[in-house]
C-alpha atoms as a PDB file:
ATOM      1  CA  UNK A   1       0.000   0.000   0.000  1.00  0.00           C
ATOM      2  CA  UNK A   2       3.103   2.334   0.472  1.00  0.00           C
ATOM      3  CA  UNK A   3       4.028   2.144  -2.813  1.00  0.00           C
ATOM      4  CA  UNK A   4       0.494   2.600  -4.496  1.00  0.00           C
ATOM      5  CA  UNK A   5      -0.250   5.751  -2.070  1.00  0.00           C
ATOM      6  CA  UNK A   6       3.409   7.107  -3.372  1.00  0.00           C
ATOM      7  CA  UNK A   7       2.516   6.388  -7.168  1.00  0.00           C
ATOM      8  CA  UNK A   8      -0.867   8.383  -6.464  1.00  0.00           C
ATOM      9  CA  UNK A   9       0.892  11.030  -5.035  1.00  0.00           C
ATOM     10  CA  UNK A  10       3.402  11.821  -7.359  1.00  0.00           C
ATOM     11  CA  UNK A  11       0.388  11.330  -9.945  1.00  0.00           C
ATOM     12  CA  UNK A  12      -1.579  14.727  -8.455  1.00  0.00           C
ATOM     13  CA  UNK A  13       1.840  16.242  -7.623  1.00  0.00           C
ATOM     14  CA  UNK A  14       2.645  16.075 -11.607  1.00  0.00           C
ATOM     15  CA  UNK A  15      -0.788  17.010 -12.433  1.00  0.00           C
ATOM     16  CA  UNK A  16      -1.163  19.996  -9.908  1.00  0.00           C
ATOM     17  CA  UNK A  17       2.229  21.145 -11.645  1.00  0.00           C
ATOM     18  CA  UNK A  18       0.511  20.643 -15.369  1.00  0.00           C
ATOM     19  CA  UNK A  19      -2.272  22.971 -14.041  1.00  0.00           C
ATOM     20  CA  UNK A  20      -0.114  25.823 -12.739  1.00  0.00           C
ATOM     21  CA  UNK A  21       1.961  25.714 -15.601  1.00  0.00           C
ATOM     22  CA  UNK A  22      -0.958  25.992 -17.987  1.00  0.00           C
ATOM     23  CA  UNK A  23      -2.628  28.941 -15.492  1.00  0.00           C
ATOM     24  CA  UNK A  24       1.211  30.731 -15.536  1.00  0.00           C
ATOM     25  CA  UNK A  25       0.899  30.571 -19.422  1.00  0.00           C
ATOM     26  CA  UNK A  26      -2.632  32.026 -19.603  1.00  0.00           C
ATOM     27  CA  UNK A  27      -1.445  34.466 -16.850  1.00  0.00           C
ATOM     28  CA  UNK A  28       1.319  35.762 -19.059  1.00  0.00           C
ATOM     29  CA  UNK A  29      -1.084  36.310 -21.723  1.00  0.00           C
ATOM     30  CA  UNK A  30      -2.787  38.981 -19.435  1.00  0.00           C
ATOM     31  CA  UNK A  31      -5.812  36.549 -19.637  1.00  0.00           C
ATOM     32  CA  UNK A  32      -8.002  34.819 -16.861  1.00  0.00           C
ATOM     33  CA  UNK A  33      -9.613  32.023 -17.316  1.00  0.00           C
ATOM     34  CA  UNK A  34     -13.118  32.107 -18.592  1.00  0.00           C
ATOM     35  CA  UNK A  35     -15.577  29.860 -20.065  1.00  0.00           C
ATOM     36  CA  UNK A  36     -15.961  29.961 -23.883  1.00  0.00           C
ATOM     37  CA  UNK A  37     -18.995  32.594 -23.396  1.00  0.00           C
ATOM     38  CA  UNK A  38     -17.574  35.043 -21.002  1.00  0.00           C
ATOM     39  CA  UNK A  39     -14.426  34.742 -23.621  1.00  0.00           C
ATOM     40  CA  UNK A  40     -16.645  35.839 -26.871  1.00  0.00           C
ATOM     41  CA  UNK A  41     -18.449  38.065 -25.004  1.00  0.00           C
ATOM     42  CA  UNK A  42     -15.188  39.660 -24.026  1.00  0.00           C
ATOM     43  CA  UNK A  43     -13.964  39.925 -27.385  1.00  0.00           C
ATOM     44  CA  UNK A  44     -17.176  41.482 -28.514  1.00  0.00           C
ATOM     45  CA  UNK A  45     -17.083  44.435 -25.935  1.00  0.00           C
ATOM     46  CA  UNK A  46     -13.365  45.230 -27.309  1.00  0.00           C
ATOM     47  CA  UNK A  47     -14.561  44.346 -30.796  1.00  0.00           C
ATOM     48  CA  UNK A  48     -16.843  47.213 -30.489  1.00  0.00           C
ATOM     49  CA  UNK A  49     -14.073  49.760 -28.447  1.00  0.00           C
ATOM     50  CA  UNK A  50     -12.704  49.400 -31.396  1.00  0.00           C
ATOM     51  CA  UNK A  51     -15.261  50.388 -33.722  1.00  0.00           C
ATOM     52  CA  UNK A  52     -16.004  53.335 -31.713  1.00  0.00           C
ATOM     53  CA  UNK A  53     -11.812  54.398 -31.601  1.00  0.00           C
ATOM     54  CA  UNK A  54     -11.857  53.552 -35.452  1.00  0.00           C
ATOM     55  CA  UNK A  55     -14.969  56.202 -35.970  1.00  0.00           C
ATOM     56  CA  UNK A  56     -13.332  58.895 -34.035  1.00  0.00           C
ATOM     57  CA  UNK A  57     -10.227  58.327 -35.540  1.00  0.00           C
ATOM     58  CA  UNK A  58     -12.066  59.040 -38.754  1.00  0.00           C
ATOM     59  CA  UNK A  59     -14.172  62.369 -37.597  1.00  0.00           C
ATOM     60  CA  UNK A  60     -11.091  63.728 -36.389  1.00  0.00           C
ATOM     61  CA  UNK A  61      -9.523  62.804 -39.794  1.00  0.00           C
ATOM     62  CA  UNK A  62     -12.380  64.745 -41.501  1.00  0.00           C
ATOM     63  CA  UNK A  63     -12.155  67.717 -39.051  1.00  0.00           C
ATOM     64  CA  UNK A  64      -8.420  67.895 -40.640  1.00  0.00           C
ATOM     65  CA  UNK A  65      -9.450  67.765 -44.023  1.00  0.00           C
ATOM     66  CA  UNK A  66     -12.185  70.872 -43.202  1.00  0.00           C
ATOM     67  CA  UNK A  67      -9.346  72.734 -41.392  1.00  0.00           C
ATOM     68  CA  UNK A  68      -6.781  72.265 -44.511  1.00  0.00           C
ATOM     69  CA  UNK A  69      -9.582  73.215 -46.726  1.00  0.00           C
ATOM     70  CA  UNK A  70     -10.105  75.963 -44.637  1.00  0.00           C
ATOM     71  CA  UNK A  71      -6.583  76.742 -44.368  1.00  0.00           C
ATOM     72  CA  UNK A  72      -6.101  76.851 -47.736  1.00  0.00           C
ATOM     73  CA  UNK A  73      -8.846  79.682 -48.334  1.00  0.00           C
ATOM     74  CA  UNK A  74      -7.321  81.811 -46.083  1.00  0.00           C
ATOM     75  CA  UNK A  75      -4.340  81.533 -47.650  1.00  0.00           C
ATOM     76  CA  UNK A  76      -5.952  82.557 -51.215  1.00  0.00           C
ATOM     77  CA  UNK A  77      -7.191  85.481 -49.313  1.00  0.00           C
ATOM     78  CA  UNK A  78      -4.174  86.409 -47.656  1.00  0.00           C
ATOM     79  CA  UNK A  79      -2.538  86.689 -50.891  1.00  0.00           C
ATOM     80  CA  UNK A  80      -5.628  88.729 -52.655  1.00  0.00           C
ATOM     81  CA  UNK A  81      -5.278  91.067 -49.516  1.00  0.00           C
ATOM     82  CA  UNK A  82      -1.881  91.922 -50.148  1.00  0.00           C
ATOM     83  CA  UNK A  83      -2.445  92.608 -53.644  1.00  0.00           C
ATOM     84  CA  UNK A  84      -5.805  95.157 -52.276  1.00  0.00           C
ATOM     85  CA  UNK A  85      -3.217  96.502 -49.980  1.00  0.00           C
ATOM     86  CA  UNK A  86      -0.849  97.453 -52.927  1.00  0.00           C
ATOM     87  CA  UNK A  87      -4.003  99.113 -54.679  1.00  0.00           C
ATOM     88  CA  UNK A  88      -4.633 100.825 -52.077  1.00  0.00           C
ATOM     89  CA  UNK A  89      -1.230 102.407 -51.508  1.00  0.00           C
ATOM     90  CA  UNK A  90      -1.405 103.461 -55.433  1.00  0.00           C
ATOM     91  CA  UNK A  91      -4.914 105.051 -55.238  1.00  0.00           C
ATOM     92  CA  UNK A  92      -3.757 107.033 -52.809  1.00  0.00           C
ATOM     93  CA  UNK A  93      -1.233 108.484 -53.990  1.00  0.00           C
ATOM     94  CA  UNK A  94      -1.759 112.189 -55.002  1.00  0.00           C
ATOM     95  CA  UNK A  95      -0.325 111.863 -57.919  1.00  0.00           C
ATOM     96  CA  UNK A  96      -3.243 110.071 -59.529  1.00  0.00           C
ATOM     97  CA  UNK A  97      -5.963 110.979 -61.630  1.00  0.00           C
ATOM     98  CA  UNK A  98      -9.421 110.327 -61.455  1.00  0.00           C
ATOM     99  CA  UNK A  99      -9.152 108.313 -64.493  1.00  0.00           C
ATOM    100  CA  UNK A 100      -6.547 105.901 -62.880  1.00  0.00           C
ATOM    101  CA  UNK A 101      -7.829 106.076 -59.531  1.00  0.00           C
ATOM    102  CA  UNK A 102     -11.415 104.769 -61.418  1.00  0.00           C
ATOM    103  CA  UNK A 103      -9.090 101.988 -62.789  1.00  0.00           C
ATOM    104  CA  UNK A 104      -7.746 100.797 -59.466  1.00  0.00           C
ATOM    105  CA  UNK A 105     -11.330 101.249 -57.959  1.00  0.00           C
ATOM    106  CA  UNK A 106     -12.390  98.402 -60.656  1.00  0.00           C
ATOM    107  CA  UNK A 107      -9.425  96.189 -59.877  1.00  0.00           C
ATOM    108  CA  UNK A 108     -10.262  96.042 -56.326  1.00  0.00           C
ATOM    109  CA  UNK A 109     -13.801  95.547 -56.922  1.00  0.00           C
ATOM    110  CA  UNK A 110     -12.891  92.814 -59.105  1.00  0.00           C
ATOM    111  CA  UNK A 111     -10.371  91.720 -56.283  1.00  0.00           C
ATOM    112  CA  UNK A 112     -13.254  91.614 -53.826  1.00  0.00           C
ATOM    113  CA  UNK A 113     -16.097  89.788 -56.507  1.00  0.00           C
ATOM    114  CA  UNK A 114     -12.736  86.920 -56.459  1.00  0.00           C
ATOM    115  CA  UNK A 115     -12.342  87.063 -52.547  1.00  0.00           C
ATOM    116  CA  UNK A 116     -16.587  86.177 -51.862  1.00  0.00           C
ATOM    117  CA  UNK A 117     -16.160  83.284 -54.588  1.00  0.00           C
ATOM    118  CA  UNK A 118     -13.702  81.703 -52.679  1.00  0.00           C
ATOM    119  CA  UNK A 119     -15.179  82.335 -49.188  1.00  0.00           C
ATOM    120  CA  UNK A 120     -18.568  81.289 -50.890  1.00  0.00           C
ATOM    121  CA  UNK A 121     -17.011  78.274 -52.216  1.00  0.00           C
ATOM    122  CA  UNK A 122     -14.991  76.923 -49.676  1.00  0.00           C
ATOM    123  CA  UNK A 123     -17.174  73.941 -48.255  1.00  0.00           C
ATOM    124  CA  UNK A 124     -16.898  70.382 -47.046  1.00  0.00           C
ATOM    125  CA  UNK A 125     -19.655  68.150 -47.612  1.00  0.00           C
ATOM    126  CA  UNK A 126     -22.178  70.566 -48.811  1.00  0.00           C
ATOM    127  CA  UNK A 127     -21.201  73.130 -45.733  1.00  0.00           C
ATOM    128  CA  UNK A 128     -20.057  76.240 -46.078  1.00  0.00           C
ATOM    129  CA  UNK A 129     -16.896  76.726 -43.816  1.00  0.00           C
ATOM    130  CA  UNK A 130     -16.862  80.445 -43.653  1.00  0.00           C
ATOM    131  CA  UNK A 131     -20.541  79.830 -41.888  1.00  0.00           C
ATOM    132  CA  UNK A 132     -20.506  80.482 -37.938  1.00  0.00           C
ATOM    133  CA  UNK A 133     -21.352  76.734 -37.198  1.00  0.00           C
ATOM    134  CA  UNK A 134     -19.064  75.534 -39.618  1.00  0.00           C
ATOM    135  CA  UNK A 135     -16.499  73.923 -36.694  1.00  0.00           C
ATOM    136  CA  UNK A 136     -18.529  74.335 -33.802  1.00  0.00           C
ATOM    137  CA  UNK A 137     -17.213  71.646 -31.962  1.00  0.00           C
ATOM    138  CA  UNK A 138     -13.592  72.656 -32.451  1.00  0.00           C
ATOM    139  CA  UNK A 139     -13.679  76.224 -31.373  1.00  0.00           C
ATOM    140  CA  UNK A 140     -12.945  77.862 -34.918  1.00  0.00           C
ATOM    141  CA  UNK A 141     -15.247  80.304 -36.555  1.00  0.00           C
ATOM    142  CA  UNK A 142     -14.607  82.204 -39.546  1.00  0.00           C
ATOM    143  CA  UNK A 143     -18.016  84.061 -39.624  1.00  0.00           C
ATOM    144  CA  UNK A 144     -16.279  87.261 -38.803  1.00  0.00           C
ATOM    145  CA  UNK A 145     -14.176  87.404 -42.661  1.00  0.00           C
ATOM    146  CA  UNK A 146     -15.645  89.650 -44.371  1.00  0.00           C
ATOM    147  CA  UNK A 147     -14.759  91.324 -47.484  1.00  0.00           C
ATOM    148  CA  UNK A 148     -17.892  93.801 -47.794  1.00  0.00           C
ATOM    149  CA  UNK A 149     -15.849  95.795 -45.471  1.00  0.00           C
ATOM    150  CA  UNK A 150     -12.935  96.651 -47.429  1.00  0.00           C
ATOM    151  CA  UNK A 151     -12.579 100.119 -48.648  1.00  0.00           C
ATOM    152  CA  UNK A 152      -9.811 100.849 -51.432  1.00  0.00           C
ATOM    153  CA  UNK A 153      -9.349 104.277 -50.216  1.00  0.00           C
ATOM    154  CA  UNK A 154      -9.020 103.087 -46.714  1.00  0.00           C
ATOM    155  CA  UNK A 155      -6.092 101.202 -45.727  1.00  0.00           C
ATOM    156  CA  UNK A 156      -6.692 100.578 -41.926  1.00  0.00           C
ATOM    157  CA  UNK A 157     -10.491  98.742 -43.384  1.00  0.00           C
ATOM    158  CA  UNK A 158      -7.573  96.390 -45.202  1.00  0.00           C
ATOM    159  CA  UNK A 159      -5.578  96.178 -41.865  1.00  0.00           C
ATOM    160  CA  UNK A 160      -8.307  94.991 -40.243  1.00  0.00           C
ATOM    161  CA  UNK A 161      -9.032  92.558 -42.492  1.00  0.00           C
ATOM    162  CA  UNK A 162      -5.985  91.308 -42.099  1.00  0.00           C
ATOM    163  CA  UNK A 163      -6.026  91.088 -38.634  1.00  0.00           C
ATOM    164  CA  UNK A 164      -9.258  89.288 -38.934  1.00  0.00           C
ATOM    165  CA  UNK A 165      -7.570  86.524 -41.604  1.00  0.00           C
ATOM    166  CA  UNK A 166      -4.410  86.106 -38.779  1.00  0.00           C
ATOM    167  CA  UNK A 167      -6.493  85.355 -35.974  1.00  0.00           C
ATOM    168  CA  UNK A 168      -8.347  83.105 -38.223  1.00  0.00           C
ATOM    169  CA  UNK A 169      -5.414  81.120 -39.328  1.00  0.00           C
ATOM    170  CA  UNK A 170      -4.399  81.102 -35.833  1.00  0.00           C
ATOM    171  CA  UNK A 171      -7.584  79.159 -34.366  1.00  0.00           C
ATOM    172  CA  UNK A 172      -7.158  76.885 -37.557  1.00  0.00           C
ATOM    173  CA  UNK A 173      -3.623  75.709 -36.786  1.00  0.00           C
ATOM    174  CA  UNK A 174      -4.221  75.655 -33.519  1.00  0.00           C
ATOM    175  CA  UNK A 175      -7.243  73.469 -34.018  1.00  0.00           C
ATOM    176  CA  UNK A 176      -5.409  71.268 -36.468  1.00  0.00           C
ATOM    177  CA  UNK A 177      -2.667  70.603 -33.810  1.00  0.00           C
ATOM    178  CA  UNK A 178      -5.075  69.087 -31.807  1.00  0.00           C
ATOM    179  CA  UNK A 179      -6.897  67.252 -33.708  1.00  0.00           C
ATOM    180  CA  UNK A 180      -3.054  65.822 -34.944  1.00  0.00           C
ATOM    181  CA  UNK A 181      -2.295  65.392 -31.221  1.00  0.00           C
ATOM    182  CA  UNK A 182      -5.968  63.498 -30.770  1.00  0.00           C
ATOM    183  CA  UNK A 183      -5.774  61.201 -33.606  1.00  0.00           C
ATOM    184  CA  UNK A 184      -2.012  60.084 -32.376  1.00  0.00           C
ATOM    185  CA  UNK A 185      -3.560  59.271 -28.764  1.00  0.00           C
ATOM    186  CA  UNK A 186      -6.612  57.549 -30.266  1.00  0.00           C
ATOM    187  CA  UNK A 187      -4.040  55.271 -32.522  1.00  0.00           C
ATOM    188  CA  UNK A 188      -2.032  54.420 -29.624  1.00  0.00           C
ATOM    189  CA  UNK A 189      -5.623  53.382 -27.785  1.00  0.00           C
ATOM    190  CA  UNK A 190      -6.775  51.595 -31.344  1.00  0.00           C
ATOM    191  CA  UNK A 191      -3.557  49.709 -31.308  1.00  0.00           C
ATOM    192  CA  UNK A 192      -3.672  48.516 -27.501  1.00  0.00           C
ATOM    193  CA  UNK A 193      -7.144  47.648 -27.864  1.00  0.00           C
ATOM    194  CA  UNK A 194      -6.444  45.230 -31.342  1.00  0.00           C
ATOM    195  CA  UNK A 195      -3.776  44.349 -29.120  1.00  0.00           C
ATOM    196  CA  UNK A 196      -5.898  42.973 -26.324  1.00  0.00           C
ATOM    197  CA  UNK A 197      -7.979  41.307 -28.269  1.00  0.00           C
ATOM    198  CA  UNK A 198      -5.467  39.423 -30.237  1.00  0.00           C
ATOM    199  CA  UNK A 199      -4.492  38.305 -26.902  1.00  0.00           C
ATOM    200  CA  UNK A 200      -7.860  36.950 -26.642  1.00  0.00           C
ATOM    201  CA  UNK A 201      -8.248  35.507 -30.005  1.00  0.00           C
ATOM    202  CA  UNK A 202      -4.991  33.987 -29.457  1.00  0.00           C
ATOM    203  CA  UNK A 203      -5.719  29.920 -29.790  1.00  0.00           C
ATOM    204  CA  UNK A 204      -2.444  28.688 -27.565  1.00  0.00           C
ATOM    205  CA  UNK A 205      -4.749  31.065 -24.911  1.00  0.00           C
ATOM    206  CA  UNK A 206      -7.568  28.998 -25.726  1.00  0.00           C
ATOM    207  CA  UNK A 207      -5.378  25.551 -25.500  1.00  0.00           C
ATOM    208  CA  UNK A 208      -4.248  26.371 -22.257  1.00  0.00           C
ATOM    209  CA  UNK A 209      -7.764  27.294 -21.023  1.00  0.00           C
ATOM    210  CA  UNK A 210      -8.577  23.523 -22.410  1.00  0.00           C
ATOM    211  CA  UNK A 211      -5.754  22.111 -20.690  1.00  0.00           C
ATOM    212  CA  UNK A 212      -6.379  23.736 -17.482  1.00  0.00           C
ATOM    213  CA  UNK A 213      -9.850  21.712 -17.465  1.00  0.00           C
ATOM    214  CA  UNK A 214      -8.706  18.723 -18.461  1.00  0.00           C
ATOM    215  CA  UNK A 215      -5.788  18.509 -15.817  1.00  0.00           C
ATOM    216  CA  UNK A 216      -8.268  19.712 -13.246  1.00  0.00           C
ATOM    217  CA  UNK A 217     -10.335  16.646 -14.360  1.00  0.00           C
ATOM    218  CA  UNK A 218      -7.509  14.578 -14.007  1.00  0.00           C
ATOM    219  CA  UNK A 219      -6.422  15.624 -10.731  1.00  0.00           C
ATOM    220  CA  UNK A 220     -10.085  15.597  -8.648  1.00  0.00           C
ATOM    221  CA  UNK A 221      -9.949  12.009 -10.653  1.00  0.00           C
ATOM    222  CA  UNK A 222      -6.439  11.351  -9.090  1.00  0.00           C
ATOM    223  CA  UNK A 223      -7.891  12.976  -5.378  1.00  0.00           C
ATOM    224  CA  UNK A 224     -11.053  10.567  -5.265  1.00  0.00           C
ATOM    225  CA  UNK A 225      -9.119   7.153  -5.776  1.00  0.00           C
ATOM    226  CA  UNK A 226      -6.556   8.386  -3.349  1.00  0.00           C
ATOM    227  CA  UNK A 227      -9.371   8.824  -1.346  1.00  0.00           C
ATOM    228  CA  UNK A 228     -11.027   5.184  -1.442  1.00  0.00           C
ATOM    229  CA  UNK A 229      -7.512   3.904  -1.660  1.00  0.00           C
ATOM    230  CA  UNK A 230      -7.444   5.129   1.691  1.00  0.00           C
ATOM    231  CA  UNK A 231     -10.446   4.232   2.641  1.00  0.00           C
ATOM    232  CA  UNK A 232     -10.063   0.636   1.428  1.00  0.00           C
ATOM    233  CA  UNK A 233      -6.158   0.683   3.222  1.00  0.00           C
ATOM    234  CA  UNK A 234      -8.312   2.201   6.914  1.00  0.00           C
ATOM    235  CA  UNK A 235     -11.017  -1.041   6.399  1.00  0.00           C
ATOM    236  CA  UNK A 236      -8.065  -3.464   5.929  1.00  0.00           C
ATOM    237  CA  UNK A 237      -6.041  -1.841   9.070  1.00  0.00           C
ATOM    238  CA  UNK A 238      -9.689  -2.424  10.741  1.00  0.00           C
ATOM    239  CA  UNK A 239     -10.203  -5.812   9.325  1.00  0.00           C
ATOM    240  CA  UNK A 240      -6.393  -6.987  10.964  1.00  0.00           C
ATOM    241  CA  UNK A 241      -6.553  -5.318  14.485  1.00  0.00           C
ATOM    242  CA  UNK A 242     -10.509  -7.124  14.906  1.00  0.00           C
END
């Protein structure tokens, strides 16, 4: 009987050993050990993180391509408002006629006519982006460029616009920054969360949950015949000493 209790006891010793080693594994695999529903339904909740990290990734994507639009405009204007600036400066000179002073009058107006089409035409998905709604959520508005009040024989009105068109491409940059700085942070999240749930899709995972069971099995198996071996060795004892 000593040597058949020893031979069951090294039996659960090796399988207790098979079980830790397969929880250690599963353990290093920042997974616990779940039943096959818990598992999917697991995988589904970070299935749809990621979904929802994908989709903002995107907006904030499109919020960049409105900005560079955006940016862009400004740009066109900033460039048409230097050339109004030089008009100006020439109109009012005194050594102008009426006649040429008339002339630079209709370049500027033309000048102007060019500015609205490209404020007017600057949209993104039907919207206008010179509207005051236009990036609501990201703290820009552009509402306040406007060319109807430029005066040709008034530099400062050109000034100001000016001013107006910095501060503009000020909140634009500073917006696009962020939404650069945002989409690197939600990448970073996107790629711990595929992460994570590669972990969990990972089938050498799923082995080890298996073999966790079936050495569990084993050893309760290995526990209950040491247990009637012992019972059957304390009957015997009781059989001899009656």
């Amino acid at each position: 009987m000593k040597i058949t209790d020893n031979t069951s006891w090294n039996h659960i010793q090796t399988t207790k050993k098979e079980v830790e080693k397969s929880i250690n594994e599963v353990g290093s695999g920042k997974k616990e050990v779940m039943d096959e529903a818990s598992l999917q339904m697991l995988i589904d909740t970070i299935g749809s993180e990621i979904s929802e990290t994908t989709q903002q990734i995107t907006n904030s994507n499109n919020s960049i391509a409105m900005l560079q639009i955006a940016s862009s405009s400004l740009d066109s204007l900033s460039k048409m408002s230097d050339e109004l600036n030089q008009l100006s400066v020439q109109y009012n000179s005194a050594a102008l006629n009426s006649d040429q002073k008339s002339m630079i009058a209709s370049q500027s107006e033309a000048l102007k006519r060019s500015m609205n089409d490209v404020i007017d035409s600057t949209t993104f998905n039907g919207k206008n982006l010179f509207s005051s709604n236009a990036f609501e959520s990201m703290g820009v508005d552009l509402s306040s460029v406007n060319v109807s009040d430029i005066q040709i024989d008034n530099q400062d009105t050109i000034k100001d616009f000016t001013t107006v068109l910095n501060s503009a491409f000020s909140s634009v940059s500073s917006a696009t920054n962020s939404e650069i700085s945002n989409i690197n942070n939600l990448s970073e999240k996107l790629v711990n969360q595929n992460r994570a749930r590669s972990i969990n899709e990972d089938t050498d995972i799923a082995e080890n949950i298996n073999n966790i069971t079936n050495q569990n099995i084993k050893l309760n198996a290995s526990l209950i015949a040491q247990a009637h071996q012992q019972s059957v060795l304390a009957s015997s004892m009781a059989n001899l000493l009656n």
